[in-house]
PDB file of N, CA and C in Angstrom:
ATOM      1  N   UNK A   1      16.671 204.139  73.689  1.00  0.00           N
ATOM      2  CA  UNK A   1      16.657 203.891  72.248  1.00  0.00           C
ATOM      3  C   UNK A   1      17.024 202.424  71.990  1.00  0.00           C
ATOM      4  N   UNK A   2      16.095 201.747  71.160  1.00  0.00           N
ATOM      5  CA  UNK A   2      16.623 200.614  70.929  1.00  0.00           C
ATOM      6  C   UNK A   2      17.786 200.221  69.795  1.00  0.00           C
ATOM      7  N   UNK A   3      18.579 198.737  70.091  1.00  0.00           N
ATOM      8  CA  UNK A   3      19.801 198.970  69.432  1.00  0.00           C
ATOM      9  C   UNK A   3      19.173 198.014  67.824  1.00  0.00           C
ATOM     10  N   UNK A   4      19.840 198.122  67.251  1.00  0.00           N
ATOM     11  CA  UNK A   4      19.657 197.514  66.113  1.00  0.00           C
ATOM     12  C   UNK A   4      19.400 195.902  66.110  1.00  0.00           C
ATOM     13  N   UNK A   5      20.156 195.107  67.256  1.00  0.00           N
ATOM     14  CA  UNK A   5      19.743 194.298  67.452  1.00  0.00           C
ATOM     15  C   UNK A   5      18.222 193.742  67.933  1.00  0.00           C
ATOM     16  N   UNK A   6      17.634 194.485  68.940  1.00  0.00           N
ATOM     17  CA  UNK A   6      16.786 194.725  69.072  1.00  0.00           C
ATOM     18  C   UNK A   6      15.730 194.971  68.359  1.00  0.00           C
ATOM     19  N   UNK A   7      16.086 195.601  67.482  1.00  0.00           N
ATOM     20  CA  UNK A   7      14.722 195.881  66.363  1.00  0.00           C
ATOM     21  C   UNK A   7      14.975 195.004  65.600  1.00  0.00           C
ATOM     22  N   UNK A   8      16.025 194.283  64.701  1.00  0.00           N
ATOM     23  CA  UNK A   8      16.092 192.821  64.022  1.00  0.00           C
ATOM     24  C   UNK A   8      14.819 191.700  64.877  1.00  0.00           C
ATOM     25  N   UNK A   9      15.223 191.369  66.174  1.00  0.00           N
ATOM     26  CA  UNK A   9      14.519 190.432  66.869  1.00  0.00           C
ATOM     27  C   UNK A   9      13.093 191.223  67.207  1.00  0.00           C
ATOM     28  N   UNK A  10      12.376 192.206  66.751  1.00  0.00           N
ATOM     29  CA  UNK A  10      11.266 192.718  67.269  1.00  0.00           C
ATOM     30  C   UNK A  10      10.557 192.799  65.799  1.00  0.00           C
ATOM     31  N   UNK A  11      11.322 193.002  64.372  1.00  0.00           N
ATOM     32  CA  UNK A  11      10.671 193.079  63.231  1.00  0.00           C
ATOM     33  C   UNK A  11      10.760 191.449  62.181  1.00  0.00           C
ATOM     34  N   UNK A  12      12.013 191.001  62.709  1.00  0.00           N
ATOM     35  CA  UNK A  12      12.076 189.820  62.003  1.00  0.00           C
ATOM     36  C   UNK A  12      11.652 188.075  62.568  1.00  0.00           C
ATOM     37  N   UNK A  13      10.760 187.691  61.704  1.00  0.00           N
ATOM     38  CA  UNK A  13      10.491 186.200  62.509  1.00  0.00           C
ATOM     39  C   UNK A  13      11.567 185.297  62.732  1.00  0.00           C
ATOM     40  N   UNK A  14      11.565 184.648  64.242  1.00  0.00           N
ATOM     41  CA  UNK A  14      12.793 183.796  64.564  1.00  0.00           C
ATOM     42  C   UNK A  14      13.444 182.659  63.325  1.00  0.00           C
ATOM     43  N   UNK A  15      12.329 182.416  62.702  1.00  0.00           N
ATOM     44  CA  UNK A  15      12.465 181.064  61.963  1.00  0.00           C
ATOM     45  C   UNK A  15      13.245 181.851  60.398  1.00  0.00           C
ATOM     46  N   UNK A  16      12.772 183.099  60.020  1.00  0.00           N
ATOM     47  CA  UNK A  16      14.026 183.322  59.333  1.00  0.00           C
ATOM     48  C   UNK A  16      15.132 184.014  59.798  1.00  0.00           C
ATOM     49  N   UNK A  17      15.249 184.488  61.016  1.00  0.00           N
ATOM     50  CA  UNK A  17      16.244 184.664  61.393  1.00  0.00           C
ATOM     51  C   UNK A  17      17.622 183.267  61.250  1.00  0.00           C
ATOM     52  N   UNK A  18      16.890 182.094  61.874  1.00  0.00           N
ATOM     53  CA  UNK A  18      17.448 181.100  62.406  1.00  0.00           C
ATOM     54  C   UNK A  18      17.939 180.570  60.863  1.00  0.00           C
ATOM     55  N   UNK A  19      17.131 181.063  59.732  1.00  0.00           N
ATOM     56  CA  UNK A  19      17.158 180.483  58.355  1.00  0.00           C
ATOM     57  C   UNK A  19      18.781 181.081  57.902  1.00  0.00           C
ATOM     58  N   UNK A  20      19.065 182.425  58.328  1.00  0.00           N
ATOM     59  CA  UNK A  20      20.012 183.167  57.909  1.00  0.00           C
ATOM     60  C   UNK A  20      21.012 182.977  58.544  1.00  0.00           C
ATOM     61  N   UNK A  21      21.272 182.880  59.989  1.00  0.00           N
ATOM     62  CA  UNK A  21      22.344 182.634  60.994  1.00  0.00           C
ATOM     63  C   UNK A  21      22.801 180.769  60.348  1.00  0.00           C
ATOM     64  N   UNK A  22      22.274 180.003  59.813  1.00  0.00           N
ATOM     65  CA  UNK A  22      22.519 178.712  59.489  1.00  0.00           C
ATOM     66  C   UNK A  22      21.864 178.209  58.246  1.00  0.00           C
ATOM     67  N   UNK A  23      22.157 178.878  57.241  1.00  0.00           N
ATOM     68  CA  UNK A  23      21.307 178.370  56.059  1.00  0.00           C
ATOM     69  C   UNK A  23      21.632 176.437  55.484  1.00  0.00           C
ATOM     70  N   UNK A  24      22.172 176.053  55.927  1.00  0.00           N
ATOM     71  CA  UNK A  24      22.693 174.758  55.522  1.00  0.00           C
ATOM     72  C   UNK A  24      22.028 173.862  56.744  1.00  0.00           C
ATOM     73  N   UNK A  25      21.942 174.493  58.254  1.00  0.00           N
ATOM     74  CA  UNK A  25      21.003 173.351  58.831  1.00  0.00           C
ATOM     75  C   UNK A  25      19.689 173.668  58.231  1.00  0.00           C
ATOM     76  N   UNK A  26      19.483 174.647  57.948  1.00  0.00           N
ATOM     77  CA  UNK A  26      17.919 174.953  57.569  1.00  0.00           C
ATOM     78  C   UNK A  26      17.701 174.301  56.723  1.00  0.00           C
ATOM     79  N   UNK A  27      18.380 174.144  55.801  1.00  0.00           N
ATOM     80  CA  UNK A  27      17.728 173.463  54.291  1.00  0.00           C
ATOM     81  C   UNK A  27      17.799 172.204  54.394  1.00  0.00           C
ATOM     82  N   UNK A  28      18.624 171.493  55.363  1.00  0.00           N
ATOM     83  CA  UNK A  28      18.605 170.134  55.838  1.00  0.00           C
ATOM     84  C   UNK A  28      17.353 169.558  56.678  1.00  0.00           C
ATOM     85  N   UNK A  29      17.200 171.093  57.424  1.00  0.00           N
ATOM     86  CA  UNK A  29      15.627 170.403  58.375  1.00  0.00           C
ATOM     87  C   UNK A  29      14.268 170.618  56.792  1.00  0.00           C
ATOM     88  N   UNK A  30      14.459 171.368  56.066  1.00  0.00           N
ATOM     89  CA  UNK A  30      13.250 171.683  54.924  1.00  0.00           C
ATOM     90  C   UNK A  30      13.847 170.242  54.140  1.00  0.00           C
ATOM     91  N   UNK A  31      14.929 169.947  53.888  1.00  0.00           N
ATOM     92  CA  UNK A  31      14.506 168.210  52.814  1.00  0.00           C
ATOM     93  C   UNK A  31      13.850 167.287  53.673  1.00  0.00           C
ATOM     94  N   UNK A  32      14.492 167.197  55.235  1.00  0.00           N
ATOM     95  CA  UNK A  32      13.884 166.269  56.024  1.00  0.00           C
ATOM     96  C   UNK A  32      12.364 166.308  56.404  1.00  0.00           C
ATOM     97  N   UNK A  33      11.717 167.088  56.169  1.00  0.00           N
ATOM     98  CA  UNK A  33      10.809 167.708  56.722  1.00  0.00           C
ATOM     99  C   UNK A  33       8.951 166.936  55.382  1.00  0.00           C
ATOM    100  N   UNK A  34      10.139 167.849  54.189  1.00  0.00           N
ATOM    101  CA  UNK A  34       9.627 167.500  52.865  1.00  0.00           C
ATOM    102  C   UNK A  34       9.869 165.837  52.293  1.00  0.00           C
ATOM    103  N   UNK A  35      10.567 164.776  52.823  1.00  0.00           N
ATOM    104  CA  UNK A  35      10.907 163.764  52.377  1.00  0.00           C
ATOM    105  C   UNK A  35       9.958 162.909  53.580  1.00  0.00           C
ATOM    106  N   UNK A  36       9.397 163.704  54.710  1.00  0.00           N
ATOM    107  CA  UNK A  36       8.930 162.685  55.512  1.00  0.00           C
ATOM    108  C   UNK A  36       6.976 163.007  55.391  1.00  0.00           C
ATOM    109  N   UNK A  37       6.715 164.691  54.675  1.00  0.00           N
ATOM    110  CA  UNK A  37       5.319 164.943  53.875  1.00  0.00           C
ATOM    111  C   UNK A  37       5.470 164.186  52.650  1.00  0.00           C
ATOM    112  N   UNK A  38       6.492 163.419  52.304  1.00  0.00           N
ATOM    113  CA  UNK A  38       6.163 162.941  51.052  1.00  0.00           C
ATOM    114  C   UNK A  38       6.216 161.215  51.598  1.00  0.00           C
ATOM    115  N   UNK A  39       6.233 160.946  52.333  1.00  0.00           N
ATOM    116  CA  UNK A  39       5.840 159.800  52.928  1.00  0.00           C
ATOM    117  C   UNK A  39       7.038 158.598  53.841  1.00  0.00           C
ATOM    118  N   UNK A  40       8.217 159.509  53.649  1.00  0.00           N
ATOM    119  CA  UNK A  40       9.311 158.798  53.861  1.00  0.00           C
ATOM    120  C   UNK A  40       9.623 158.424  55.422  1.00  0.00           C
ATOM    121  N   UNK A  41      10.142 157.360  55.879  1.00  0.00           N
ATOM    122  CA  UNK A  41       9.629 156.776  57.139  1.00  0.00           C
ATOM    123  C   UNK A  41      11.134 155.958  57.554  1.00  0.00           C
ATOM    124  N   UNK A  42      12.098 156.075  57.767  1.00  0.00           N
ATOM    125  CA  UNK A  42      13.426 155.620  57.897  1.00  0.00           C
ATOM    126  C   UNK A  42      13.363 154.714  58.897  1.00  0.00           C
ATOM    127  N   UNK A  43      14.131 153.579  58.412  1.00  0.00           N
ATOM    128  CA  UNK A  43      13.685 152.284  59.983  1.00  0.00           C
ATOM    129  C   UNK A  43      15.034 152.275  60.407  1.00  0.00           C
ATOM    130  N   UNK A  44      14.869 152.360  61.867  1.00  0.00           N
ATOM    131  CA  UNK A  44      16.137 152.614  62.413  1.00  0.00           C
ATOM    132  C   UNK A  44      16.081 151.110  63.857  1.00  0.00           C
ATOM    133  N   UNK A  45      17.303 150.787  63.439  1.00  0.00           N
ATOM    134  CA  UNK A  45      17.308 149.246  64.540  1.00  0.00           C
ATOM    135  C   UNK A  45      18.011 149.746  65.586  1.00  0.00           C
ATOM    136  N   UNK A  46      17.193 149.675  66.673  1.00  0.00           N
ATOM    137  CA  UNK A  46      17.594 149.716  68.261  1.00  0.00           C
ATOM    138  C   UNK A  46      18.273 148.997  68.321  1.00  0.00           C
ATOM    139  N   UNK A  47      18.023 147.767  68.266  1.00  0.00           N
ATOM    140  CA  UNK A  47      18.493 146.564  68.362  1.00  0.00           C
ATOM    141  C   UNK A  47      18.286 145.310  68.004  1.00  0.00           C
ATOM    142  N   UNK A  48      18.738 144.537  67.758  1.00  0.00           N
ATOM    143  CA  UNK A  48      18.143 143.649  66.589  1.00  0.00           C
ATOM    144  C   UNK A  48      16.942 143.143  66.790  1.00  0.00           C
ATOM    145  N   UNK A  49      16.169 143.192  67.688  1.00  0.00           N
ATOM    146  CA  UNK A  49      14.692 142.621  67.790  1.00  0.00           C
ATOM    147  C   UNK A  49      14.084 144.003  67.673  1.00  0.00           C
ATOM    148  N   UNK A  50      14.520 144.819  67.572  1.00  0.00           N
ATOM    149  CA  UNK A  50      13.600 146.076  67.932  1.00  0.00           C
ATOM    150  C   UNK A  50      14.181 147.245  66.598  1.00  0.00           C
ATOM    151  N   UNK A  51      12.656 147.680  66.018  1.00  0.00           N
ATOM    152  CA  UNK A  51      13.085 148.606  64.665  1.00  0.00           C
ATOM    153  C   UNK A  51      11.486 149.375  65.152  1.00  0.00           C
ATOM    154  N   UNK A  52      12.277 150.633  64.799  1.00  0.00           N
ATOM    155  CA  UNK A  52      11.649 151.965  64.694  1.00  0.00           C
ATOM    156  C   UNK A  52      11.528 152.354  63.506  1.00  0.00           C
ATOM    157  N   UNK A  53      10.416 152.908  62.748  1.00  0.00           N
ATOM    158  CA  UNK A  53      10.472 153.615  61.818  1.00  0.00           C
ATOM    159  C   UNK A  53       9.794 154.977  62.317  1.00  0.00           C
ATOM    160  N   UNK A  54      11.135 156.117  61.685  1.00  0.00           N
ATOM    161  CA  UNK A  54      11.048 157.646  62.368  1.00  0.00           C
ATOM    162  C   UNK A  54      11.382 158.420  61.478  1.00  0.00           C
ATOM    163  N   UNK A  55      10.838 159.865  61.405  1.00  0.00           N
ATOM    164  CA  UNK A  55      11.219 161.107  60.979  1.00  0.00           C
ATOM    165  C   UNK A  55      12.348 160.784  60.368  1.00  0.00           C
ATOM    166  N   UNK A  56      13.055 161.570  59.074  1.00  0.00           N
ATOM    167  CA  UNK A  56      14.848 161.435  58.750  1.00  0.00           C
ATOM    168  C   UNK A  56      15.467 161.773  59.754  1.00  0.00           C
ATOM    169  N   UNK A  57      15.007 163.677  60.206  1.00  0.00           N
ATOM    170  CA  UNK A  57      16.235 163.762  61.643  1.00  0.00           C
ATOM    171  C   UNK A  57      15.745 163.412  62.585  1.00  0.00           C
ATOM    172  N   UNK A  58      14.894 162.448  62.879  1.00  0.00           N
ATOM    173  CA  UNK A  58      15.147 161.840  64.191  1.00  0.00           C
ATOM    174  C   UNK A  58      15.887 160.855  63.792  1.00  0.00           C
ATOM    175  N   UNK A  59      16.187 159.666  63.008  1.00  0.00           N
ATOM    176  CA  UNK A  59      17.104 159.090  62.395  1.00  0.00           C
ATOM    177  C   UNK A  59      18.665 159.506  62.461  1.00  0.00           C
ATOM    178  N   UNK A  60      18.849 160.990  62.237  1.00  0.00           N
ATOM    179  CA  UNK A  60      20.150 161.806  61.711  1.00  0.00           C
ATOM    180  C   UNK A  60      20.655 161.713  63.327  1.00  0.00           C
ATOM    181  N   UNK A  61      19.674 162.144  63.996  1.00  0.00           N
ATOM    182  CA  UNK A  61      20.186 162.752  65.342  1.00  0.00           C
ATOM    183  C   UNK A  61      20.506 161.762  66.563  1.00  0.00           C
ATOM    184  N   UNK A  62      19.794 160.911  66.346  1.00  0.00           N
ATOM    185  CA  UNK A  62      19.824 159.382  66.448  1.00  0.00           C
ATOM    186  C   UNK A  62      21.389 158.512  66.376  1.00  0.00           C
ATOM    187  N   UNK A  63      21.864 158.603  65.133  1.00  0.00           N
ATOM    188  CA  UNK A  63      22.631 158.322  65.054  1.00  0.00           C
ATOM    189  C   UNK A  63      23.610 159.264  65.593  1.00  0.00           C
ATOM    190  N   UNK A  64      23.595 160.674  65.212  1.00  0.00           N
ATOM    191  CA  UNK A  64      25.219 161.349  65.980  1.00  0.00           C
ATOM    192  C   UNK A  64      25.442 161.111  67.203  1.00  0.00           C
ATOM    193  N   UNK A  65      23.848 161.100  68.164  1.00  0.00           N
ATOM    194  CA  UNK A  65      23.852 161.533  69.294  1.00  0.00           C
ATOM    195  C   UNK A  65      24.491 159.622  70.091  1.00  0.00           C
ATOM    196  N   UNK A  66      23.300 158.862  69.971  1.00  0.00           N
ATOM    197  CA  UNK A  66      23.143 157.717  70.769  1.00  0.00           C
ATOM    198  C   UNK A  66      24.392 156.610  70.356  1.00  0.00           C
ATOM    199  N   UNK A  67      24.763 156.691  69.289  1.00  0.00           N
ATOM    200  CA  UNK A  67      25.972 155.623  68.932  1.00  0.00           C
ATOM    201  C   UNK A  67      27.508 156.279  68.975  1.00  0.00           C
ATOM    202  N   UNK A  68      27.298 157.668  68.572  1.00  0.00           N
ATOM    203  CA  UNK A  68      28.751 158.357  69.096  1.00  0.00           C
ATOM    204  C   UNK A  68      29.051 158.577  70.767  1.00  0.00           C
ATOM    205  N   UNK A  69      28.064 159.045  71.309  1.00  0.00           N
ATOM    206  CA  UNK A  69      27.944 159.033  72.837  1.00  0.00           C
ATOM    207  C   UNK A  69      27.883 158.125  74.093  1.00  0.00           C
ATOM    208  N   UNK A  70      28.663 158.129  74.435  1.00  0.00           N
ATOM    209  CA  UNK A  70      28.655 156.444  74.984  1.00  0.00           C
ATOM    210  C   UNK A  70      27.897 156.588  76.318  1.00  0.00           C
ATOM    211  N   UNK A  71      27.766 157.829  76.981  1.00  0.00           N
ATOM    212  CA  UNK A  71      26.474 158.092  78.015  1.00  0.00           C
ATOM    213  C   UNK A  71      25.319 158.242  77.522  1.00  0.00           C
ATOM    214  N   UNK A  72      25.175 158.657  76.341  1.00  0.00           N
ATOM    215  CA  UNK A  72      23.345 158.343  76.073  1.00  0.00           C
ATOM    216  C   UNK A  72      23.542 156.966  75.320  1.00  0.00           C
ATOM    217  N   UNK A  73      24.539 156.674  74.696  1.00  0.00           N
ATOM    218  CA  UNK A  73      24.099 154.858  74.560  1.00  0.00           C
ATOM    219  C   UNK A  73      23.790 153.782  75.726  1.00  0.00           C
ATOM    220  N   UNK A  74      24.529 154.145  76.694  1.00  0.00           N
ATOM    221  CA  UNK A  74      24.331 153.604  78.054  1.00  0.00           C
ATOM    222  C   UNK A  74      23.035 154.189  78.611  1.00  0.00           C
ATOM    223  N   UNK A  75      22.697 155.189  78.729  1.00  0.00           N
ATOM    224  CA  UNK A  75      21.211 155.623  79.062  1.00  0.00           C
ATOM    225  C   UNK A  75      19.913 155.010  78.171  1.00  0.00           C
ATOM    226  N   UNK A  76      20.577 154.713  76.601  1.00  0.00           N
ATOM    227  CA  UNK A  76      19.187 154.078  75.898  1.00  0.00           C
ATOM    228  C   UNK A  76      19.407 152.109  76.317  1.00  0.00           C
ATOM    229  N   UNK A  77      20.716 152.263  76.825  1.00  0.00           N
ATOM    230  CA  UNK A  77      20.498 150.808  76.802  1.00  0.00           C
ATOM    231  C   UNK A  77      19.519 150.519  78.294  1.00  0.00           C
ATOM    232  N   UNK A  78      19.774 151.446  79.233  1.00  0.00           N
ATOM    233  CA  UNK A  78      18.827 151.761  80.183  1.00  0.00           C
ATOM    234  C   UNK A  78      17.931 151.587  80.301  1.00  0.00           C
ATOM    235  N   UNK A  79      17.394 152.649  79.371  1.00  0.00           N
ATOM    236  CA  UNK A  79      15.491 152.794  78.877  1.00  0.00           C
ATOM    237  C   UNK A  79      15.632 151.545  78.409  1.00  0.00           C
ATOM    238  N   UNK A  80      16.034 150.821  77.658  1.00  0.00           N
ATOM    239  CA  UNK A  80      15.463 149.490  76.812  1.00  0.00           C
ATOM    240  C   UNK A  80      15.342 148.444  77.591  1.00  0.00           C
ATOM    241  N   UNK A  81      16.095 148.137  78.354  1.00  0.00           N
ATOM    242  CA  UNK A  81      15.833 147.252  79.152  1.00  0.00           C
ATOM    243  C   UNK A  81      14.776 147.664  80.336  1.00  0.00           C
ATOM    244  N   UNK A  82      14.395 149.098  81.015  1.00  0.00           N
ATOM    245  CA  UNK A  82      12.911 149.336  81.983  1.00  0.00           C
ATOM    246  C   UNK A  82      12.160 148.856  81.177  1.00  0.00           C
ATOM    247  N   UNK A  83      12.093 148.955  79.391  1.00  0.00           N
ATOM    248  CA  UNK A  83      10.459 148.791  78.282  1.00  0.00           C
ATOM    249  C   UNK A  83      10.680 146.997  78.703  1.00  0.00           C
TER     250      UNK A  83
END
């Protein structure tokens, strides 16, 4: 017999599942999502000779991940200097 869990994940789609378990990242990925179909293009500086313009959360994630982290800042300073 299947358990209730089971039938949740067999009748309900992941993406509203994922909507309900986190309604506040969700609605953060739907403005980002909707601000970048509406043409929005965030320039983000690698480094001062070098600008990206990207997605908002690639921007968002960008920042938590590569400037708080001092092993993937050291890994992008990596990559930047192989380009």
């Amino acid at each position: 017999m299947p358990t209730v869990r089971t039938l949740v994940r067999r009748l309900v789609p992941r993406p509203l599942r994922n909507w309900v378990r986190s309604p506040r990242k969700s609605l953060a990925r739907l403005v980002d999502e909707l601000a970048y179909v509406a043409g929005v293009r965030l320039r983000l500086e690698l480094r001062p000779d070098w600008t990206l313009r990207c997605h908002p959360a690639a921007y968002r994630v960008y920042r938590a991940a590569q400037l708080a982290d001092p092993a993937q800042a050291a890994e992008l300073d990596e990559f930047l200097r192989y380009c």
